[in-house]
C-alpha atoms as a PDB file:
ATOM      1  CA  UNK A   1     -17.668 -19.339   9.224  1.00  0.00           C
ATOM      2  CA  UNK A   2     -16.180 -17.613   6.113  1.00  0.00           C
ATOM      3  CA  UNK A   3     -15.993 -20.198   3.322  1.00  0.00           C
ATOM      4  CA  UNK A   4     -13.090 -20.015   0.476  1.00  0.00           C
ATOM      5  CA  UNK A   5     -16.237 -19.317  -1.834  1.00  0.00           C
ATOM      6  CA  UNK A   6     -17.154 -16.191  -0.235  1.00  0.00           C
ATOM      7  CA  UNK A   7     -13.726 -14.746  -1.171  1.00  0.00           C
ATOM      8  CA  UNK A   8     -12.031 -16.887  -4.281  1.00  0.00           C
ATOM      9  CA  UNK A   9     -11.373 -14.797  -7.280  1.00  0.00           C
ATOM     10  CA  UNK A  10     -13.366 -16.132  -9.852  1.00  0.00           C
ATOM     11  CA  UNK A  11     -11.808 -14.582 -13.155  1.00  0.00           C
ATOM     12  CA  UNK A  12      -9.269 -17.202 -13.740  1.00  0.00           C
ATOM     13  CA  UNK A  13      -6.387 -16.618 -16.190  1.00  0.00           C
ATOM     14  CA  UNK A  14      -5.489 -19.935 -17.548  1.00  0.00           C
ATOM     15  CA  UNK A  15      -2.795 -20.836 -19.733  1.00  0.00           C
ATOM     16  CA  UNK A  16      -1.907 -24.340 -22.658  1.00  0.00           C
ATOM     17  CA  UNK A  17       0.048 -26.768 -21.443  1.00  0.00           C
ATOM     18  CA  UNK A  18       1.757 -26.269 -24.894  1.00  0.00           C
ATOM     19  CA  UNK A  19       1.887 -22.454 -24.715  1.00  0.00           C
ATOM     20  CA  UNK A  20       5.611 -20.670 -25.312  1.00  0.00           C
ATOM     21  CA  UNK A  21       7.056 -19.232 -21.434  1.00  0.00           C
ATOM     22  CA  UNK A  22       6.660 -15.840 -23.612  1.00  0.00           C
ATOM     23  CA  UNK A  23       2.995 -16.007 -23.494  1.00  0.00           C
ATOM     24  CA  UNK A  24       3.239 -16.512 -19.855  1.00  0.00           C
ATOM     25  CA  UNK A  25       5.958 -13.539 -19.114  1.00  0.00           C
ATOM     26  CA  UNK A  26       3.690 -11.330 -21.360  1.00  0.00           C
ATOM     27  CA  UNK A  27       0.701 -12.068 -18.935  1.00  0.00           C
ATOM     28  CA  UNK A  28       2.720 -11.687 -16.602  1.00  0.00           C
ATOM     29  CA  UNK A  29       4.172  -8.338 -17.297  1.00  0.00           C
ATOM     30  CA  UNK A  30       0.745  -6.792 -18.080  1.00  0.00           C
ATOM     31  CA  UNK A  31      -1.341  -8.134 -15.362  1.00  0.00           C
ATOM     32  CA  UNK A  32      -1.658  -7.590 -11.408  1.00  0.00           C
ATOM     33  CA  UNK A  33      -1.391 -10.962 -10.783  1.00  0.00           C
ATOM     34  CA  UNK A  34       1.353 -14.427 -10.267  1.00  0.00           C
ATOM     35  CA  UNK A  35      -0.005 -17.371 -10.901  1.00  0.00           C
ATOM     36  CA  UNK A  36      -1.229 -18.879 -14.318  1.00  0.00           C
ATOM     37  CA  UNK A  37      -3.498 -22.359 -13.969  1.00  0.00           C
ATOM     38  CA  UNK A  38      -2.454 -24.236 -16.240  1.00  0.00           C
ATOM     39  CA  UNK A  39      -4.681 -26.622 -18.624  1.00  0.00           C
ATOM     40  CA  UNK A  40      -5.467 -28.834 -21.130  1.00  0.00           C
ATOM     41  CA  UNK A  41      -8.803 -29.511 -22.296  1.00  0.00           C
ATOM     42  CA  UNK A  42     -10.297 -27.450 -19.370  1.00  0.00           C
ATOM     43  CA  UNK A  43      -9.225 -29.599 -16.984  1.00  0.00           C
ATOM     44  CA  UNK A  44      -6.585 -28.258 -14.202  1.00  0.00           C
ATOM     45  CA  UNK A  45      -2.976 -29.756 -14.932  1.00  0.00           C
ATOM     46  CA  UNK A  46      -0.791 -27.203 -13.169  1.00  0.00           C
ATOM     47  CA  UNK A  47       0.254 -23.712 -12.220  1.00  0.00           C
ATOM     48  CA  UNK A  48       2.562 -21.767 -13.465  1.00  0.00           C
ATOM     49  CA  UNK A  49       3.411 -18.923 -10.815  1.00  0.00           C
ATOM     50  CA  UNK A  50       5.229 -15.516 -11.579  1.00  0.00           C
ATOM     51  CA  UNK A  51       8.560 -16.883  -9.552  1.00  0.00           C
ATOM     52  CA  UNK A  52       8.525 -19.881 -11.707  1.00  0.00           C
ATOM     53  CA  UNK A  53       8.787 -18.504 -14.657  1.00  0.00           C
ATOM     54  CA  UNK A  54      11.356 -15.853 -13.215  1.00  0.00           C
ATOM     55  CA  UNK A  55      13.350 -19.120 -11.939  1.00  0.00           C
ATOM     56  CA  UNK A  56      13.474 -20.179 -15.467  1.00  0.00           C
ATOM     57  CA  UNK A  57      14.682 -16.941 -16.376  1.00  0.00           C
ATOM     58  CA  UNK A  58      17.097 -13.990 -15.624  1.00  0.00           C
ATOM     59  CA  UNK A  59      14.623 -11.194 -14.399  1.00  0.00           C
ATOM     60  CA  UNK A  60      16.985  -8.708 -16.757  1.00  0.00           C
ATOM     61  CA  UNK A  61      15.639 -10.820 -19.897  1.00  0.00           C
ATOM     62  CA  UNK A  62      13.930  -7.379 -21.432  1.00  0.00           C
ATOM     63  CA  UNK A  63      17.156  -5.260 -21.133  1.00  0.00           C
ATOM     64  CA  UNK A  64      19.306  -7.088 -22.996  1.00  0.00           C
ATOM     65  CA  UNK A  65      18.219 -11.141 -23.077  1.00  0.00           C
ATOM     66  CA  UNK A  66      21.190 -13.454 -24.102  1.00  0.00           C
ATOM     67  CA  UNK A  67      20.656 -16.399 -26.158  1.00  0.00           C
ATOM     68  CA  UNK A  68      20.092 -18.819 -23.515  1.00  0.00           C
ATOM     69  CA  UNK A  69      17.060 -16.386 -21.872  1.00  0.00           C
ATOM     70  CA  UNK A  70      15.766 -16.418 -25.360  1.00  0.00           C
ATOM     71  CA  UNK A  71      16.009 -19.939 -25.725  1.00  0.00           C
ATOM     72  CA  UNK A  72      14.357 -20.406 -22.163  1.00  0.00           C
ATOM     73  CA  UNK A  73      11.400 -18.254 -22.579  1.00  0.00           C
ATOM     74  CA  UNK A  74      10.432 -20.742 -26.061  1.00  0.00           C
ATOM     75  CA  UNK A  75      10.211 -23.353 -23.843  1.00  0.00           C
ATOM     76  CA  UNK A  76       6.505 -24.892 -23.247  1.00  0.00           C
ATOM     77  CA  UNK A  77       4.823 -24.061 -19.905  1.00  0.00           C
ATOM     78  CA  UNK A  78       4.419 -27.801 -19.212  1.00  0.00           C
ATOM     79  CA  UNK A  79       8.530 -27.579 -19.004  1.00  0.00           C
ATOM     80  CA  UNK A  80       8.184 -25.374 -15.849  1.00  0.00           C
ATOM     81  CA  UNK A  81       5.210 -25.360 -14.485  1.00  0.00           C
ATOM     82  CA  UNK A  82       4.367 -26.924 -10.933  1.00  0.00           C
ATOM     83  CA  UNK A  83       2.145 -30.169 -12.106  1.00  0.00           C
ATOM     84  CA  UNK A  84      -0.763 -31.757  -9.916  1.00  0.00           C
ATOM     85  CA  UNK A  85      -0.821 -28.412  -7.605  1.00  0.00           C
ATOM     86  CA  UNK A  86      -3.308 -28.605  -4.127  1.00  0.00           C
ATOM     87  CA  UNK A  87      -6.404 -27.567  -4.741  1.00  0.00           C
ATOM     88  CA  UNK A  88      -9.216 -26.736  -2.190  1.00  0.00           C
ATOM     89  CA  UNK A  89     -13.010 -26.939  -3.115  1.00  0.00           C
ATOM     90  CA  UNK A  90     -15.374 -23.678  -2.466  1.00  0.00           C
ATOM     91  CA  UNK A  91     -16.920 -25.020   1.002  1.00  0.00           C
ATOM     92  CA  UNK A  92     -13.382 -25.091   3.076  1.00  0.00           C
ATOM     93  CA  UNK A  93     -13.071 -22.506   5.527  1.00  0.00           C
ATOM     94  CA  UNK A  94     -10.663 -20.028   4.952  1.00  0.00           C
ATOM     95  CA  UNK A  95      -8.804 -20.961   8.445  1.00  0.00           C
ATOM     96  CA  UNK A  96      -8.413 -24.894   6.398  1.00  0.00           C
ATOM     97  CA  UNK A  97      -7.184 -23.132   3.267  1.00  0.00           C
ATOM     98  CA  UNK A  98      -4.808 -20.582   5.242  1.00  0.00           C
ATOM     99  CA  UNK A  99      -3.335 -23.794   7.043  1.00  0.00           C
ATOM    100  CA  UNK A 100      -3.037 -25.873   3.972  1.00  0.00           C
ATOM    101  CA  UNK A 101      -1.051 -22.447   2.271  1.00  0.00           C
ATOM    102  CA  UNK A 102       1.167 -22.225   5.803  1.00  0.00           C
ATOM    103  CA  UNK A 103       2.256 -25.911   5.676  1.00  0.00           C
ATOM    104  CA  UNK A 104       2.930 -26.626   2.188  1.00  0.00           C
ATOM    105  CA  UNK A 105       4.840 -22.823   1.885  1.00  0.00           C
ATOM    106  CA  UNK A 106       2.701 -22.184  -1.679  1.00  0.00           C
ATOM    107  CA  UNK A 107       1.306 -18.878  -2.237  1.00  0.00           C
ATOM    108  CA  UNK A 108      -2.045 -19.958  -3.648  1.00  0.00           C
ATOM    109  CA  UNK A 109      -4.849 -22.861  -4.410  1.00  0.00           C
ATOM    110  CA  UNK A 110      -7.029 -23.316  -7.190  1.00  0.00           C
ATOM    111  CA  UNK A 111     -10.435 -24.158  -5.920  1.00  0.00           C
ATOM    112  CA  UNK A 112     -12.487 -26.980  -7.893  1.00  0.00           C
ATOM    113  CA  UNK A 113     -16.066 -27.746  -7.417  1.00  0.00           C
ATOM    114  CA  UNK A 114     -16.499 -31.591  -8.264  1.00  0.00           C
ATOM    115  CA  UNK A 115     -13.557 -31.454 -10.710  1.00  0.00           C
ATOM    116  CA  UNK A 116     -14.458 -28.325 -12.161  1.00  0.00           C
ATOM    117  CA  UNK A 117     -11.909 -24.953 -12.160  1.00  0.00           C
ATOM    118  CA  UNK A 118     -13.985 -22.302 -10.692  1.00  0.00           C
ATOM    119  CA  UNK A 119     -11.866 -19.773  -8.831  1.00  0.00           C
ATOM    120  CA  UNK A 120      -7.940 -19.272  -7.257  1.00  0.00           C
ATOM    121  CA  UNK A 121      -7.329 -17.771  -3.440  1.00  0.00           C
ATOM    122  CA  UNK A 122      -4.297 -16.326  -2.683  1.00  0.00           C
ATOM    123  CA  UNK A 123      -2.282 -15.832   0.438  1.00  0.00           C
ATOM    124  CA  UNK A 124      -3.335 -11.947   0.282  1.00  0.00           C
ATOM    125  CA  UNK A 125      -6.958 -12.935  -0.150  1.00  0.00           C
ATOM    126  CA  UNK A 126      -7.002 -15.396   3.106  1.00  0.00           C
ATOM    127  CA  UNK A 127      -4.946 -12.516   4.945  1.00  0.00           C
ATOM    128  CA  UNK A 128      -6.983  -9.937   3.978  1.00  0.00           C
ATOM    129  CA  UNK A 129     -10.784 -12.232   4.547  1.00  0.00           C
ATOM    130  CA  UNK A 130      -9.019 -12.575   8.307  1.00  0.00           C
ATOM    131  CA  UNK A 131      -8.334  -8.973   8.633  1.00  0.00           C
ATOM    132  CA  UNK A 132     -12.210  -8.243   7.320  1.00  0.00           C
ATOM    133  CA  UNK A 133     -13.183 -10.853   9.971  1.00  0.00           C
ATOM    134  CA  UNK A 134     -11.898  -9.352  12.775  1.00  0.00           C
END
């Protein structure tokens, strides 16, 4: 049985609780991926997902940002972010993880191994470890 360890990504991008939204949208804008983990200390506090921070913000903020975008994207990541996410630990099966994602509508899971951050899976990783499967 495929395991979420067998297909986590295990180069995390994390992000300060304290950190400026503009930090995150500049991640965000030069990276292939949505979701930020979000902590303090090293341990896992949150996530701050692409369509959060987009939420927060008019998706037009580059072409011409009014004051209030502005104002928005100096807010601190704690201000947005989704706090105490589910997490899943390396040993679930991806079928557990996939129903976990399907039921609570998120599009991803941190993993932690005995408290530890150690990886994310995504919706497109479970899909595609399914596809590989079959």
């Amino acid at each position: 049985m495929l395991k979420i360890a067998d297909i986590m990504t295990t180069r995390i991008v994390t992000i300060d609780m304290d950190d400026r939204l503009t930090i995150a949208k500049e991640i965000f804008d030069n990276a292939p991926f949505h979701h930020l983990l979000v902590t303090e200390e090293n341990e896992l506090k949150g996530m701050l997902s692409e369509r959060d921070l987009l939420r927060a913000i008019s998706p037009n903020v580059d072409a011409n940002p009014t004051t209030k975008e502005l104002e928005t994207l100096q807010k601190r990541v704690h201000q947005v972010m989704t706090r105490d996410p589910l997490t899943v630990a390396p040993h679930i099966s991806v079928i557990q993880a996939s129903q976990l994602i399907l039921e609570r509508q998120i599009g991803s899971l941190p993993v932690l191994d005995n408290g530890e951050l150690v990886g994310i899976v995504t919706w497109k990783d479970l899909l595609a470890a399914m596809i590989e499967a079959n």
